[in-house]
N, C-alpha and C. Protein backbone atom coordinates (compact mmCIF):
# COMPACT_ATOMS: atom_id res chain seq x y z
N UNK A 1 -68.54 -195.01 -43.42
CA UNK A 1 -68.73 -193.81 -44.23
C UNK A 1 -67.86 -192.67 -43.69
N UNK A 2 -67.47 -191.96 -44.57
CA UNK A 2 -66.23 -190.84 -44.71
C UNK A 2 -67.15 -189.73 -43.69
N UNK A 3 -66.81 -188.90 -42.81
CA UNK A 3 -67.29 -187.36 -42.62
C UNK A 3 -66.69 -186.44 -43.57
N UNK A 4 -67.78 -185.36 -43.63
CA UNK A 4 -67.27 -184.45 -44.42
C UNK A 4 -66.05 -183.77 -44.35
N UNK A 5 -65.74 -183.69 -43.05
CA UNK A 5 -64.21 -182.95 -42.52
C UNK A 5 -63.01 -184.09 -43.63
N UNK A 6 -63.32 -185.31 -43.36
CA UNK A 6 -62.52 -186.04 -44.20
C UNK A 6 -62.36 -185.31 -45.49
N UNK A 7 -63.59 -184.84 -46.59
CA UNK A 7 -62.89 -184.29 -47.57
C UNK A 7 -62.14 -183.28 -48.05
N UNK A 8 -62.39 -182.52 -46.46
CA UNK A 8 -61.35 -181.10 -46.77
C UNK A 8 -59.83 -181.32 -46.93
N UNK A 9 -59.10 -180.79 -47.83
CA UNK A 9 -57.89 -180.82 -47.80
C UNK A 9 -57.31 -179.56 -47.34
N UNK A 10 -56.55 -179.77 -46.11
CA UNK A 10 -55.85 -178.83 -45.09
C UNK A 10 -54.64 -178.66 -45.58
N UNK A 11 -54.08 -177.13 -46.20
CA UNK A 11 -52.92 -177.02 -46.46
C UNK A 11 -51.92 -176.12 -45.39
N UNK A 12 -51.23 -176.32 -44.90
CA UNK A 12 -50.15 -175.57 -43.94
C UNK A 12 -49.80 -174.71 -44.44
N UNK A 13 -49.46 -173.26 -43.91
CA UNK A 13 -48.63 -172.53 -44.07
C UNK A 13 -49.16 -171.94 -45.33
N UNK A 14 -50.58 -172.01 -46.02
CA UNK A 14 -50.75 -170.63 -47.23
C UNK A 14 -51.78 -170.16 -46.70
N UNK A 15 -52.16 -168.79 -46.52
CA UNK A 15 -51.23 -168.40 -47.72
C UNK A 15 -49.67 -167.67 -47.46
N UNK A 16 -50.32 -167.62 -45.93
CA UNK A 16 -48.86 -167.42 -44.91
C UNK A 16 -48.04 -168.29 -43.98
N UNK A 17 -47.38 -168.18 -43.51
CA UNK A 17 -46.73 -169.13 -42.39
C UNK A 17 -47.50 -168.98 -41.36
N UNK A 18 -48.45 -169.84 -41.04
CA UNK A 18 -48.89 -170.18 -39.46
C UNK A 18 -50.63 -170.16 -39.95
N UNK A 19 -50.71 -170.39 -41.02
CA UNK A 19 -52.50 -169.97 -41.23
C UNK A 19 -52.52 -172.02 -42.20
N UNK A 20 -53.77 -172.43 -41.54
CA UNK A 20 -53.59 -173.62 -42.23
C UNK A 20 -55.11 -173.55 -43.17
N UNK A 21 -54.97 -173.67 -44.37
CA UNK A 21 -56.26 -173.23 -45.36
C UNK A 21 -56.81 -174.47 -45.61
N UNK A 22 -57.91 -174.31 -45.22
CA UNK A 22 -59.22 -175.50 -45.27
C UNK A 22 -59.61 -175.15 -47.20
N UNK A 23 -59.48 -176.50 -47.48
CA UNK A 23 -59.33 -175.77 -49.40
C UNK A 23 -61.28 -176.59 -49.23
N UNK A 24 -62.07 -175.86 -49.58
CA UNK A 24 -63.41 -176.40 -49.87
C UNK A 24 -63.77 -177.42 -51.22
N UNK A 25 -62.68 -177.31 -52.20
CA UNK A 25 -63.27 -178.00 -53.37
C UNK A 25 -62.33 -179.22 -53.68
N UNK A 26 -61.59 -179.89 -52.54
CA UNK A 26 -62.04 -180.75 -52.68
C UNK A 26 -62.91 -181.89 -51.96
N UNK A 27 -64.20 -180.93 -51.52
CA UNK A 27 -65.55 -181.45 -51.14
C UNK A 27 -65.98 -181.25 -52.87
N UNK A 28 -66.01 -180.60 -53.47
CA UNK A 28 -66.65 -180.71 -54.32
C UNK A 28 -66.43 -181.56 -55.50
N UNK A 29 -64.94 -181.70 -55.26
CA UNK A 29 -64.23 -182.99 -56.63
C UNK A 29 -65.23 -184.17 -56.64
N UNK A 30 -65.30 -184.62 -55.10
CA UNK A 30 -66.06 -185.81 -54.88
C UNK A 30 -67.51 -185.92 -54.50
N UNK A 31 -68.16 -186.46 -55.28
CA UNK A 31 -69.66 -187.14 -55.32
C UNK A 31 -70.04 -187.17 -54.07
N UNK A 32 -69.31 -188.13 -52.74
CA UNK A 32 -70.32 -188.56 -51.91
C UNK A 32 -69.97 -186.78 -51.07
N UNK A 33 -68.60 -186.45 -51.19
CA UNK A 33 -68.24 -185.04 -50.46
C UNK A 33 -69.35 -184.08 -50.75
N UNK A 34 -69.71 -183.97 -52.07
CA UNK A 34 -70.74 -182.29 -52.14
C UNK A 34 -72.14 -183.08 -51.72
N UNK A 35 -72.37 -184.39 -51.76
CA UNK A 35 -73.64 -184.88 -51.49
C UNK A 35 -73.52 -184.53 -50.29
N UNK A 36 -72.81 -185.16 -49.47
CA UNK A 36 -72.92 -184.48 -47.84
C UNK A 36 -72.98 -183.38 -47.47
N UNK A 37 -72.06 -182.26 -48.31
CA UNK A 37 -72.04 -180.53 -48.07
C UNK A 37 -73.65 -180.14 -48.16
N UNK A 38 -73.93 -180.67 -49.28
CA UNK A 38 -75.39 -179.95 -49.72
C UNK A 38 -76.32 -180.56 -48.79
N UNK A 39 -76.33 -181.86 -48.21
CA UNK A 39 -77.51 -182.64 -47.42
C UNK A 39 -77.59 -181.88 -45.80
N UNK A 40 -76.01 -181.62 -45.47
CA UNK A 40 -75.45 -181.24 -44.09
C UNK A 40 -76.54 -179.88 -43.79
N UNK A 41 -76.39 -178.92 -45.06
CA UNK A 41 -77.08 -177.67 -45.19
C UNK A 41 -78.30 -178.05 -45.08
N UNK A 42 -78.83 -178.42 -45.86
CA UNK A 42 -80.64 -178.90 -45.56
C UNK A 42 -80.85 -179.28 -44.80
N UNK A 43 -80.00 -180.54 -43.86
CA UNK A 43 -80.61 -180.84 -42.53
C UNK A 43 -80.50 -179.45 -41.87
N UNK A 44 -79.99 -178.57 -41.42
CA UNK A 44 -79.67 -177.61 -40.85
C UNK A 44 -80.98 -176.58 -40.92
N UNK A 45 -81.43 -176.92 -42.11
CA UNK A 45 -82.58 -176.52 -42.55
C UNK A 45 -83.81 -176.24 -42.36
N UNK A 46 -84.06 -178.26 -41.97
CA UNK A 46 -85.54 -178.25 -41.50
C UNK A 46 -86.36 -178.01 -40.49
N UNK A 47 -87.36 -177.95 -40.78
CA UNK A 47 -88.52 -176.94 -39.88
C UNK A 47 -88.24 -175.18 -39.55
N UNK A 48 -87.22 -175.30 -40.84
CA UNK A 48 -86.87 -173.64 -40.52
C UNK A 48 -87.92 -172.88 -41.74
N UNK A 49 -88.82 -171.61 -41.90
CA UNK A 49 -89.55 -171.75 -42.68
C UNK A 49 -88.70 -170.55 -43.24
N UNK A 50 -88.69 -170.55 -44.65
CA UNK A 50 -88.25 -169.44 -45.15
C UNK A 50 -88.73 -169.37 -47.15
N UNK A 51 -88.60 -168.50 -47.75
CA UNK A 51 -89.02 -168.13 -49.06
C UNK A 51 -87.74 -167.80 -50.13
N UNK A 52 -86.63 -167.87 -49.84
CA UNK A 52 -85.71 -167.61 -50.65
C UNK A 52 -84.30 -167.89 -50.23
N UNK A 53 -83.21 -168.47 -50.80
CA UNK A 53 -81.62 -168.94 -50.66
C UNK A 53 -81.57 -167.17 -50.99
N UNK A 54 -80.16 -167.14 -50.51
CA UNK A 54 -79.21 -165.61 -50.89
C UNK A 54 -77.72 -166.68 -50.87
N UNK A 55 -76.95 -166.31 -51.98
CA UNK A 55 -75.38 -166.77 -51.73
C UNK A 55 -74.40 -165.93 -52.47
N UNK A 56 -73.65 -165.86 -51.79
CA UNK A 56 -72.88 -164.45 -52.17
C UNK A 56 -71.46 -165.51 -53.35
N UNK A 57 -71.12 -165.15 -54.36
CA UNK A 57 -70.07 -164.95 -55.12
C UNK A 57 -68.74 -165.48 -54.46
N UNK A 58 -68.41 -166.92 -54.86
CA UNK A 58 -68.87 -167.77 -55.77
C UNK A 58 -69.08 -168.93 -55.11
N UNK A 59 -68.60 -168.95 -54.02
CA UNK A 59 -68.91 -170.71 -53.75
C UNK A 59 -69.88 -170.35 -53.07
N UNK A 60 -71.12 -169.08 -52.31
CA UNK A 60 -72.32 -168.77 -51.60
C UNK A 60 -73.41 -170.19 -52.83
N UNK A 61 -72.97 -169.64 -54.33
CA UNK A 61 -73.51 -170.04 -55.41
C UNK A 61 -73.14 -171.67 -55.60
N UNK A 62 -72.52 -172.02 -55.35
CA UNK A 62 -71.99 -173.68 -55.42
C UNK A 62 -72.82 -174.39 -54.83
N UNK A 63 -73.06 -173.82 -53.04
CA UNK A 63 -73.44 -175.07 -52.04
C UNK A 63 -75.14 -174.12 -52.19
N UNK A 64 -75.04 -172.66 -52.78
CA UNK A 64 -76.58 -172.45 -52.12
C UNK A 64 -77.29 -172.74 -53.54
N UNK A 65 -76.85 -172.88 -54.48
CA UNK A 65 -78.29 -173.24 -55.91
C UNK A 65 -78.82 -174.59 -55.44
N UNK A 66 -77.83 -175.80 -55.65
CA UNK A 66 -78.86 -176.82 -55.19
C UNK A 66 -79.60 -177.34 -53.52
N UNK A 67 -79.45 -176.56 -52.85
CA UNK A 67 -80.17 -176.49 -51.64
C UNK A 67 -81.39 -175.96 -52.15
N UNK A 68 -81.75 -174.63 -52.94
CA UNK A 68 -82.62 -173.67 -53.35
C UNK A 68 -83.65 -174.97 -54.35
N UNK A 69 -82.50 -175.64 -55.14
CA UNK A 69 -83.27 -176.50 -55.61
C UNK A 69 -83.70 -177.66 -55.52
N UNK A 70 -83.15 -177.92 -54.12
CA UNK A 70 -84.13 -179.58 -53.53
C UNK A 70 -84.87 -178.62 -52.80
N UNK A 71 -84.98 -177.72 -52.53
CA UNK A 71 -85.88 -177.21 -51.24
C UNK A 71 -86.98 -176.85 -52.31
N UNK A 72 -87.27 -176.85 -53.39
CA UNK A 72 -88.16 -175.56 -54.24
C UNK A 72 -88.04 -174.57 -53.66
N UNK A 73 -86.90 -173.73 -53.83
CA UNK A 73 -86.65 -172.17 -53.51
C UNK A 73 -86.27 -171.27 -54.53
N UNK A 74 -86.16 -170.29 -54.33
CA UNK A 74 -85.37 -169.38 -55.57
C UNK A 74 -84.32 -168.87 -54.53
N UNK A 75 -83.21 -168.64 -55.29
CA UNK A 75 -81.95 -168.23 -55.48
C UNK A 75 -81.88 -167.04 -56.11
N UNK A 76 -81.04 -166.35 -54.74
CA UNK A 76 -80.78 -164.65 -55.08
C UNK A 76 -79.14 -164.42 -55.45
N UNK A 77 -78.14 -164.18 -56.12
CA UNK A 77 -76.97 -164.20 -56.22
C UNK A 77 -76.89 -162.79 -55.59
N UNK A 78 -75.49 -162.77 -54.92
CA UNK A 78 -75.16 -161.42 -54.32
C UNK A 78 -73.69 -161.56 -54.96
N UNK A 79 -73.76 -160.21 -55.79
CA UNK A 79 -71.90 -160.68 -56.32
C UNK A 79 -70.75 -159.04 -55.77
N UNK A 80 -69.69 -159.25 -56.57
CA UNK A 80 -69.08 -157.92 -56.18
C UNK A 80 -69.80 -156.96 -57.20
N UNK A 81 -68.90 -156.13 -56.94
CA UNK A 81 -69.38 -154.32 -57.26
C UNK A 81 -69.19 -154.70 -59.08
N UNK A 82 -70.63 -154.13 -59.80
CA UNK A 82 -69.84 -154.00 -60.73
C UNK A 82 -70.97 -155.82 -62.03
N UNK A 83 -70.95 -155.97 -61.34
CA UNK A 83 -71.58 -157.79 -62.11
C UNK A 83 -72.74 -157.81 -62.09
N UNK A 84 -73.59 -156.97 -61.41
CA UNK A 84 -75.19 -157.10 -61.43
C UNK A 84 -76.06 -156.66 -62.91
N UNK A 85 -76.50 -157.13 -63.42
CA UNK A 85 -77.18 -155.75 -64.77
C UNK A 85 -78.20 -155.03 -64.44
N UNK A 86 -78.90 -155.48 -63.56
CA UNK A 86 -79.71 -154.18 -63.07
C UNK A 86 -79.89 -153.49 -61.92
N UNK A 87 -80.87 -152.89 -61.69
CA UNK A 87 -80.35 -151.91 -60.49
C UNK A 87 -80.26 -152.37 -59.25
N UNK A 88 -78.71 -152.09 -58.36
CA UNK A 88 -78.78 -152.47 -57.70
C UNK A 88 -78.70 -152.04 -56.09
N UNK A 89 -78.37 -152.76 -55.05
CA UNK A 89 -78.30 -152.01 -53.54
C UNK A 89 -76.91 -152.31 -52.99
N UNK A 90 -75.67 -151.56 -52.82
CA UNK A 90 -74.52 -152.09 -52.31
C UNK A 90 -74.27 -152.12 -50.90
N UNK A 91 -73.69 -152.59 -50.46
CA UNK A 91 -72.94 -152.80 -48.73
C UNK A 91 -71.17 -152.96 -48.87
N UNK A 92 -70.23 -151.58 -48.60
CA UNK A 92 -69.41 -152.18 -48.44
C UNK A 92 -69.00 -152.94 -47.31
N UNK A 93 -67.85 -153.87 -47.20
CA UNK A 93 -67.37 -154.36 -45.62
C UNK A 93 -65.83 -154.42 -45.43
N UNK A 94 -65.08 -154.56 -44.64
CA UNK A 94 -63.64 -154.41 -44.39
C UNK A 94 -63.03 -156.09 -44.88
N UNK A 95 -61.75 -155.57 -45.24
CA UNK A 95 -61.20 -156.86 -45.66
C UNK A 95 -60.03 -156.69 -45.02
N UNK A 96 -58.62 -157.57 -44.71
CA UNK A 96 -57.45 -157.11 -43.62
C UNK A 96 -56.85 -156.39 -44.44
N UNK A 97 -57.00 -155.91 -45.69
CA UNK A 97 -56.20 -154.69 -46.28
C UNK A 97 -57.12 -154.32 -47.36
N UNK A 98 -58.07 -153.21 -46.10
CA UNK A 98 -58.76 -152.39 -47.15
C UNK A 98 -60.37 -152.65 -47.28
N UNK A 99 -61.26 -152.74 -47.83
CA UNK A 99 -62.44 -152.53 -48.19
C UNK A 99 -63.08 -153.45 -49.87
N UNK A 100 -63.73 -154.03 -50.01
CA UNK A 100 -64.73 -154.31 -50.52
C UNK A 100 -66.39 -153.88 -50.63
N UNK A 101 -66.76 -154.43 -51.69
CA UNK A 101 -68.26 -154.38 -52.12
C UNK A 101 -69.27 -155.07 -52.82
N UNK A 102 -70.26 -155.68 -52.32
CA UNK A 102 -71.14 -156.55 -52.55
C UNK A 102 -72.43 -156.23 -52.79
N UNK A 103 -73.23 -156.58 -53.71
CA UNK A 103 -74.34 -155.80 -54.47
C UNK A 103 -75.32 -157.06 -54.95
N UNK A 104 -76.21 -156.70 -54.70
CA UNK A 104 -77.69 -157.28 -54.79
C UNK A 104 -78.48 -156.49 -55.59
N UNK A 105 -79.53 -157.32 -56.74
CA UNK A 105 -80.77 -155.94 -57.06
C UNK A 105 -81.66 -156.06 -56.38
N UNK A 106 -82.07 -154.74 -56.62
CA UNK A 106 -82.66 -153.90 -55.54
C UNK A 106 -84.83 -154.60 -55.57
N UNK A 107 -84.64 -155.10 -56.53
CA UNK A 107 -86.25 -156.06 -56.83
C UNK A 107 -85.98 -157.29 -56.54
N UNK A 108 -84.92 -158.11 -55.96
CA UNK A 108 -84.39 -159.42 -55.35
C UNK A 108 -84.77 -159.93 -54.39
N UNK A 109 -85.38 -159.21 -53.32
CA UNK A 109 -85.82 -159.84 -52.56
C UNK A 109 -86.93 -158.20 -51.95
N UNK A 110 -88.10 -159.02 -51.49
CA UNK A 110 -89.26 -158.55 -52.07
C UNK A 110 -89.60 -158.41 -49.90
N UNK A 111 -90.30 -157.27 -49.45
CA UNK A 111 -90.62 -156.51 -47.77
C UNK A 111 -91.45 -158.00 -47.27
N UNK A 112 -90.68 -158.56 -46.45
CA UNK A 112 -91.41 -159.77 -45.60
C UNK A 112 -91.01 -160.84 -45.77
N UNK A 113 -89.92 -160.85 -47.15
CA UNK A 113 -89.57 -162.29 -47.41
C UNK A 113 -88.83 -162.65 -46.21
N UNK A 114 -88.55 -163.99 -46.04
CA UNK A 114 -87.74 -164.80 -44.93
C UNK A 114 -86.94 -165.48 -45.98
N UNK A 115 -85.27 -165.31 -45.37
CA UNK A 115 -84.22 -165.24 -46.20
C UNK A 115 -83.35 -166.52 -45.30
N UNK A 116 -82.58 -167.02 -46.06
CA UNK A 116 -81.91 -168.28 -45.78
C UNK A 116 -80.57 -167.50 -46.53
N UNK A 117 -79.02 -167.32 -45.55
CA UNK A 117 -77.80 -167.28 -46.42
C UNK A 117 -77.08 -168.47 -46.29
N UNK A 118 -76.43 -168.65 -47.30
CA UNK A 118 -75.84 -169.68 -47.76
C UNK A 118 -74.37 -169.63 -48.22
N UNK A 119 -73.42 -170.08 -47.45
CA UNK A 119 -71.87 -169.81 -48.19
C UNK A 119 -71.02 -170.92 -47.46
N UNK A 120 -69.79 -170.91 -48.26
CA UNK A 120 -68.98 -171.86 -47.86
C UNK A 120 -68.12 -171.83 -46.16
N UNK A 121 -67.74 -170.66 -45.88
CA UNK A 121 -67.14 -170.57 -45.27
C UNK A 121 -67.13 -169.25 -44.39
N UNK A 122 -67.36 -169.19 -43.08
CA UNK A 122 -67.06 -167.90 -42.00
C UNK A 122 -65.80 -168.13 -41.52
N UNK A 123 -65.55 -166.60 -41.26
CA UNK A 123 -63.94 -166.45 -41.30
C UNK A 123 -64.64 -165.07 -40.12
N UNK A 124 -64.01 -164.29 -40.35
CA UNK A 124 -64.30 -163.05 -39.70
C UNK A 124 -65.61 -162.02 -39.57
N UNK A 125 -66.22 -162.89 -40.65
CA UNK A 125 -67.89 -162.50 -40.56
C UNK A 125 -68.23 -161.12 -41.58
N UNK A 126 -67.46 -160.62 -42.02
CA UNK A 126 -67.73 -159.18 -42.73
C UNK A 126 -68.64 -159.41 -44.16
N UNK A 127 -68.53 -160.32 -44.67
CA UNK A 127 -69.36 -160.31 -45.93
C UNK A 127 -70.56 -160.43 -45.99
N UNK A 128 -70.90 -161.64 -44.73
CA UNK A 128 -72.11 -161.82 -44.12
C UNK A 128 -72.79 -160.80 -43.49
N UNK A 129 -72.03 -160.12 -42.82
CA UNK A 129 -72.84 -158.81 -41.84
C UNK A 129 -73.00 -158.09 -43.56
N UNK A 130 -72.16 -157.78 -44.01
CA UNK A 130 -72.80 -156.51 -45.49
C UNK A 130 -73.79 -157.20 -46.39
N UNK A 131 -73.89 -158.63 -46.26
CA UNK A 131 -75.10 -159.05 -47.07
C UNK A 131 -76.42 -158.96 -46.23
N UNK A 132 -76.36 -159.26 -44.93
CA UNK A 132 -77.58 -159.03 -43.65
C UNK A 132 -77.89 -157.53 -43.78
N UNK A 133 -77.04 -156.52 -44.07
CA UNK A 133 -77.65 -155.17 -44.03
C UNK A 133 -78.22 -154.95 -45.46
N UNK A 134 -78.03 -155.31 -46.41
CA UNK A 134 -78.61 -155.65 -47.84
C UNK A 134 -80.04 -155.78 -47.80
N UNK A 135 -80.33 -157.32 -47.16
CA UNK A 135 -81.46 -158.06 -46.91
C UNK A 135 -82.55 -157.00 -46.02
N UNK A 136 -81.89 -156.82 -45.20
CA UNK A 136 -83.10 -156.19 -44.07
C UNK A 136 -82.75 -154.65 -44.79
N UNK A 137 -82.30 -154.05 -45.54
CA UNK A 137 -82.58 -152.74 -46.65
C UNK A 137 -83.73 -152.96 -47.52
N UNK A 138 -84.06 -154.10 -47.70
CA UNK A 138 -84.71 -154.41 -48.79
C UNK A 138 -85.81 -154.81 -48.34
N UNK A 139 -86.21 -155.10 -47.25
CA UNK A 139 -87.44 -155.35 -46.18
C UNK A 139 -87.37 -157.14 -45.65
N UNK A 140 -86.01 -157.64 -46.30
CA UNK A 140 -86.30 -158.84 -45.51
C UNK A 140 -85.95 -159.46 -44.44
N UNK A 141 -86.18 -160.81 -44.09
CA UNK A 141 -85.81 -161.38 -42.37
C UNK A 141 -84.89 -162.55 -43.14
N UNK A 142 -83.13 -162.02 -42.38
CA UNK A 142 -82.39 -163.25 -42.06
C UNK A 142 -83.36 -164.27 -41.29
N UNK A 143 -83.43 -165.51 -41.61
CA UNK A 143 -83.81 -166.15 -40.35
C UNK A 143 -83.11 -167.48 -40.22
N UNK A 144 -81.68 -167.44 -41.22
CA UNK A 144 -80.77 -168.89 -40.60
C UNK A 144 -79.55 -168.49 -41.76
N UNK A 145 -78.40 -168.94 -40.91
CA UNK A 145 -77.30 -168.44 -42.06
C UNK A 145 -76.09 -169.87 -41.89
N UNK A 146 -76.28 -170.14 -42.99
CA UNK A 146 -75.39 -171.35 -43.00
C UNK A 146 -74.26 -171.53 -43.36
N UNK A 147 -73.31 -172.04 -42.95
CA UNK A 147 -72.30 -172.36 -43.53
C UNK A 147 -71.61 -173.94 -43.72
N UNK A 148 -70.61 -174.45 -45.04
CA UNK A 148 -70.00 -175.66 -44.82
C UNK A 148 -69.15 -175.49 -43.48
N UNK A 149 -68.02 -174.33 -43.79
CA UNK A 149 -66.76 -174.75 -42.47
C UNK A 149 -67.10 -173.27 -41.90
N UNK A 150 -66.75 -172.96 -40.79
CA UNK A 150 -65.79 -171.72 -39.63
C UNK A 150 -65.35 -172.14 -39.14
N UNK A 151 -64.20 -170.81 -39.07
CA UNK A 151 -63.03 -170.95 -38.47
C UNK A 151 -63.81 -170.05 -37.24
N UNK A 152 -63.44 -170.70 -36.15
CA UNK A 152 -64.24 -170.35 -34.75
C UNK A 152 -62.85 -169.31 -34.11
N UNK A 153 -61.52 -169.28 -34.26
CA UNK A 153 -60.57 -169.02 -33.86
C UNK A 153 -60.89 -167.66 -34.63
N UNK A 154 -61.60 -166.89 -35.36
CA UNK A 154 -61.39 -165.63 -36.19
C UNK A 154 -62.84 -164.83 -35.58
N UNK A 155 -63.79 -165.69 -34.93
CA UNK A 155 -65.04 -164.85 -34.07
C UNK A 155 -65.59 -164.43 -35.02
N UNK A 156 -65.90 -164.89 -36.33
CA UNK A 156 -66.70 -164.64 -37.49
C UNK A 156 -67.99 -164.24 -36.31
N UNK A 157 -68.55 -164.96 -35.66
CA UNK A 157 -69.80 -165.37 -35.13
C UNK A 157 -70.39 -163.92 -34.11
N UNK A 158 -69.17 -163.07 -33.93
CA UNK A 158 -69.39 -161.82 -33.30
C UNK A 158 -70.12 -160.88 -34.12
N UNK A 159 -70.26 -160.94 -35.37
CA UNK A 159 -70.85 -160.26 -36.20
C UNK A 159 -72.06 -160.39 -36.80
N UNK A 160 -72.39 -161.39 -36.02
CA UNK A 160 -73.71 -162.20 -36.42
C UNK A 160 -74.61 -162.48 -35.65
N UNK A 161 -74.30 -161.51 -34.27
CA UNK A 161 -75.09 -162.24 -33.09
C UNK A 161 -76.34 -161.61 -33.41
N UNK A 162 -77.32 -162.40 -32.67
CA UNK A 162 -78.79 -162.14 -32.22
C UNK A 162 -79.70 -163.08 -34.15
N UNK A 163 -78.54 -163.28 -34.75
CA UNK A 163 -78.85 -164.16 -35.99
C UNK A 163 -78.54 -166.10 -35.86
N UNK A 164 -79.35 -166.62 -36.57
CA UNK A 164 -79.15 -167.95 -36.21
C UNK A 164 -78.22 -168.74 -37.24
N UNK A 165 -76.90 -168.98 -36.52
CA UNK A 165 -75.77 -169.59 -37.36
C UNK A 165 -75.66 -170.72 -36.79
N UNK A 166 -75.35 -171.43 -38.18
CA UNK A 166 -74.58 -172.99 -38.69
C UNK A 166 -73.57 -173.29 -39.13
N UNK A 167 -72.96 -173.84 -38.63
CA UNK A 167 -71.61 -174.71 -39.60
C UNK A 167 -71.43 -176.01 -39.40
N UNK A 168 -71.83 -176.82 -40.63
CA UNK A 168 -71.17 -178.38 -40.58
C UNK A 168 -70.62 -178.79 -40.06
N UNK A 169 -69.27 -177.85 -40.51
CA UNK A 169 -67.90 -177.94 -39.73
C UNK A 169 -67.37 -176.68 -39.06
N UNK A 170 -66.64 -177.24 -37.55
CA UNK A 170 -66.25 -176.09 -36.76
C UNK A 170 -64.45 -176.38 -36.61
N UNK A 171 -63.88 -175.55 -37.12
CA UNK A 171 -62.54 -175.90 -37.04
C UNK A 171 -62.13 -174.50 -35.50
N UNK A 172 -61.68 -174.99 -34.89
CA UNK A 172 -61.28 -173.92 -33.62
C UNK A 172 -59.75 -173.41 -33.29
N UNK A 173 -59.16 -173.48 -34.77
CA UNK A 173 -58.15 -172.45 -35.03
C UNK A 173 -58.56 -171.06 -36.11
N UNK A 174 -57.69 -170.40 -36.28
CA UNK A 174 -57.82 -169.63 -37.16
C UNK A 174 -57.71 -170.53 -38.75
């Protein structure tokens, strides 16, 4: 049987010269690939107790709906600025040129819930830290944050300390 690292396709040199891009979908082209992405996450999972998935826009939403839904959970979408219809709570965070914004409503997650995040990939950690200040705005407890891949070479994981992180896969370049 294949590992999941097998289904990533590693491209050289995009989107710059010297950066090698871990492409996530095609884990998802293939059957036994997203079966493993999604199973990898749940094992990661158990005996962890929690009341609700959070996945941020768009692949948070890929690997975190059906986790939410083998687990019987509900699913919170966190998207950019601007996509929510009702009222919502924003966090901006830094991007390497410039600034972003990520928005949750503000009745989404409810003082005490225990929160599970869910996304494809840590890189430098900023989306995650502005969705963690979201959550605990809103009265709830990170209490496990998952990911398919990090890149361990970018210290995503500095931004996350004293929180309990996962990754399937650990690639230890940038």
């Amino acid at each position: 049987m294949k590992k999941l690292e097998e289904y990533v396709t590693s491209i050289p040199d995009f989107p710059e010269e010297g950066i090698i891009f871990r492409d996530v979908t095609t884990i998802l082209e293939d059957p036994d690939g997203l079966s493993m992405a999604v199973d990898g996450i749940r094992e990661m999972l158990k005996g962890v107790e929690y009341d609700a998935v959070v996945g941020p826009e768009s692949r948070g939403f890929i690997f975190g709906v059906p986790v939410a839904y083998a687990e019987h959970k509900g699913f919170v979408p966190v998207r950019k600025k601007g996509k929510l219809p009702r009222e919502v709570l924003s966090a901006d965070y830094e991007l390497e040129y410039g600034t972003a914004t990520v928005e949750i409503h503000k009745d989404s997650i409810k003082p005490g819930q225990k929160v599970v995040i869910i996304d494809d990939l840590i890189a430098t950690g900023g989306t995650i830290e502005a969705i963690i200040k979201l959550i605990e705005e809103l009265g709830g407890e990170v209490v496990k944050i998952c990911f398919i891949m990090e890149l361990a070479g970018l210290n995503g994981r500095d931004k996350l300390k004293g929180y309990d992180v996962e990754a399937v896969i650990t690639y230890e370049g940038k």
